[in-house]
C-alpha atoms as a PDB file:
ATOM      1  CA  UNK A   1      38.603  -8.347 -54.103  1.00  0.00           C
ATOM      2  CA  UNK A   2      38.199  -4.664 -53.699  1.00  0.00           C
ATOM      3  CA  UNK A   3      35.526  -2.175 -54.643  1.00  0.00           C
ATOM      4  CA  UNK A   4      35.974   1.478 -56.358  1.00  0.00           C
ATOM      5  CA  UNK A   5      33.276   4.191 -57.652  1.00  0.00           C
ATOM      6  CA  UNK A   6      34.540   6.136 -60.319  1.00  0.00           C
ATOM      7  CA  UNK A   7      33.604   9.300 -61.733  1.00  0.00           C
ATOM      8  CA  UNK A   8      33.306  10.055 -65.209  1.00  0.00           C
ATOM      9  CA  UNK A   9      33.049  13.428 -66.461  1.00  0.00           C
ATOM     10  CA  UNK A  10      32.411  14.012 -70.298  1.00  0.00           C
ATOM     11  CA  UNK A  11      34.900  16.380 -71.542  1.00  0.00           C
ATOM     12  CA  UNK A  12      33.803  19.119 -73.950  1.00  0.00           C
ATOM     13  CA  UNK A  13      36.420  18.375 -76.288  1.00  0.00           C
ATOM     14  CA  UNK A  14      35.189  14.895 -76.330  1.00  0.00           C
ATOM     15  CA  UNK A  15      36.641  11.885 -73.926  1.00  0.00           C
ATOM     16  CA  UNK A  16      35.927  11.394 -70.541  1.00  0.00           C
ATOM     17  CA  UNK A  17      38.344  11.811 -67.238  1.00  0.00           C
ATOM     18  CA  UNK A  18      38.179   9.284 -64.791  1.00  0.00           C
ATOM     19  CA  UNK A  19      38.489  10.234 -61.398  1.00  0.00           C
ATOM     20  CA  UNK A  20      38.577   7.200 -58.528  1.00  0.00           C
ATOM     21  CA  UNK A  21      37.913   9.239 -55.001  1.00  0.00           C
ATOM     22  CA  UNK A  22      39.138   6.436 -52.561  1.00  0.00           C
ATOM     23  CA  UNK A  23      42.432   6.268 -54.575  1.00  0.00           C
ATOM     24  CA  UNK A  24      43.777  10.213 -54.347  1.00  0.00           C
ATOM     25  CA  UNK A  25      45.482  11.370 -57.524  1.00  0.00           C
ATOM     26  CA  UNK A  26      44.213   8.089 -59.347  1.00  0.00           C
ATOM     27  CA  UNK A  27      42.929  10.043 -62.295  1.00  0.00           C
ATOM     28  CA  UNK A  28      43.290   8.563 -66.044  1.00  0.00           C
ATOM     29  CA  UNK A  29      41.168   9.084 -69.614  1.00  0.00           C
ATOM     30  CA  UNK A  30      39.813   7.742 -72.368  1.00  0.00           C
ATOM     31  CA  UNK A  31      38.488   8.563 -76.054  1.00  0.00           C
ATOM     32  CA  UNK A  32      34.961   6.565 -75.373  1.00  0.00           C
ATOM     33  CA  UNK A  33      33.423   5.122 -72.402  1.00  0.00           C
ATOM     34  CA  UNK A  34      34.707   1.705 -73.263  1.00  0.00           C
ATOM     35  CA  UNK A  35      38.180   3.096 -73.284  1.00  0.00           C
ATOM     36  CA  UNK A  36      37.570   5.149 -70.053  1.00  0.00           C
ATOM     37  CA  UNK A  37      36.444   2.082 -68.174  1.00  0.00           C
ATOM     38  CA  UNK A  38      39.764   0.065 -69.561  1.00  0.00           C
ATOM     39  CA  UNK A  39      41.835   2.857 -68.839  1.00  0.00           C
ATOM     40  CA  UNK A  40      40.842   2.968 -65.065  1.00  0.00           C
ATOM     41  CA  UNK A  41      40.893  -0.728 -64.923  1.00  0.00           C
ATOM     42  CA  UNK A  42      44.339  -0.320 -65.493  1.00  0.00           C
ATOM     43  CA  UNK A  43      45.353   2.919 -63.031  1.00  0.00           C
ATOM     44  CA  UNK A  44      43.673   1.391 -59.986  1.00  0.00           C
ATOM     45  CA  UNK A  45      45.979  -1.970 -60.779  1.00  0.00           C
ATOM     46  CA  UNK A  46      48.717   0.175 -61.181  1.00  0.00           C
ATOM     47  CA  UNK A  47      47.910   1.986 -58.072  1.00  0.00           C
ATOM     48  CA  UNK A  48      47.172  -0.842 -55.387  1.00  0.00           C
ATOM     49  CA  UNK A  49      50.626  -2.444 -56.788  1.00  0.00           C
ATOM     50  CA  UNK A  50      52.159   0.466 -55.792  1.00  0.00           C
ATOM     51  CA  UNK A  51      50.795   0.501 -52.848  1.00  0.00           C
ATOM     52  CA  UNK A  52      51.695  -3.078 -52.267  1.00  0.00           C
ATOM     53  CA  UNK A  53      54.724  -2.689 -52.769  1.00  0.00           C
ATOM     54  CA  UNK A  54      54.961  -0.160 -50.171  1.00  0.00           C
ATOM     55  CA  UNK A  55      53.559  -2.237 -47.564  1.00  0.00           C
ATOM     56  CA  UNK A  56      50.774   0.459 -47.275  1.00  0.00           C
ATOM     57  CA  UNK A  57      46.797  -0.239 -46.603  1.00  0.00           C
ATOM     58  CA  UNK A  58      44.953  -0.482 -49.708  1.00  0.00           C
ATOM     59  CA  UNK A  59      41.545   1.881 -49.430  1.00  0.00           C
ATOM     60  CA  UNK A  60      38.171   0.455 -51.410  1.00  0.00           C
ATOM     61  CA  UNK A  61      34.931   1.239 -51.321  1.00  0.00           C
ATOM     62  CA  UNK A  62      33.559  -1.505 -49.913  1.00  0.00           C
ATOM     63  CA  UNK A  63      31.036  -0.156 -47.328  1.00  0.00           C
ATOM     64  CA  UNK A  64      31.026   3.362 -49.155  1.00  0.00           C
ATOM     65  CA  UNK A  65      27.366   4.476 -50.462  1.00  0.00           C
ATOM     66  CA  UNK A  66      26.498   6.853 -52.704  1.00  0.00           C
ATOM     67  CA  UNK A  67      23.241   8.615 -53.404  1.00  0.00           C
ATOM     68  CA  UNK A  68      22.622  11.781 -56.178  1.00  0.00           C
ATOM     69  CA  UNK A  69      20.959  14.650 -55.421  1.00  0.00           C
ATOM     70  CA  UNK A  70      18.815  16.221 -58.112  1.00  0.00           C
ATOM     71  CA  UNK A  71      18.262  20.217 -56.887  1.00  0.00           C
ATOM     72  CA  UNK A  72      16.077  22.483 -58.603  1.00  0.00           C
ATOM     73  CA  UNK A  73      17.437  25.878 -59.022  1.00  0.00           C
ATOM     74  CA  UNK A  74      15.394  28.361 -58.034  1.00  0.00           C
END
């Protein structure tokens, strides 16, 4: 089993990019966030195949935290 954080950033035009950090150039999108979540289901599947198939190390999250940092400005 493996672990990824994605980022989803609302697009102004409506739809949301999803970016997966630990997976570089794993980047897909969707019309709605239930479409955005399917949609990267499906590119970090594609992407560890790949990457199987390659014999290569497959990256995850696993011991990766993440905190969010709310800044005033001044």
């Amino acid at each position: 089993m493996y672990t990824y954080k994605i980022h989803l950033h609302k697009e102004t035009e409506g739809g949301y990019t999803v970016v997966v950090p630990a997976l570089p150039g794993c980047i897909t999108y969707g019309e709605n966030l239930e479409e955005a979540m399917s949609m990267a289901k499906e590119a970090v599947e594609v992407y560890i195949e790949e990457l199987q198939s390659r014999g290569e190390q497959i990256p995850d999250d696993r011991d990766t935290l993440e905190y969010s940092l709310n800044l005033e400005s001044a």
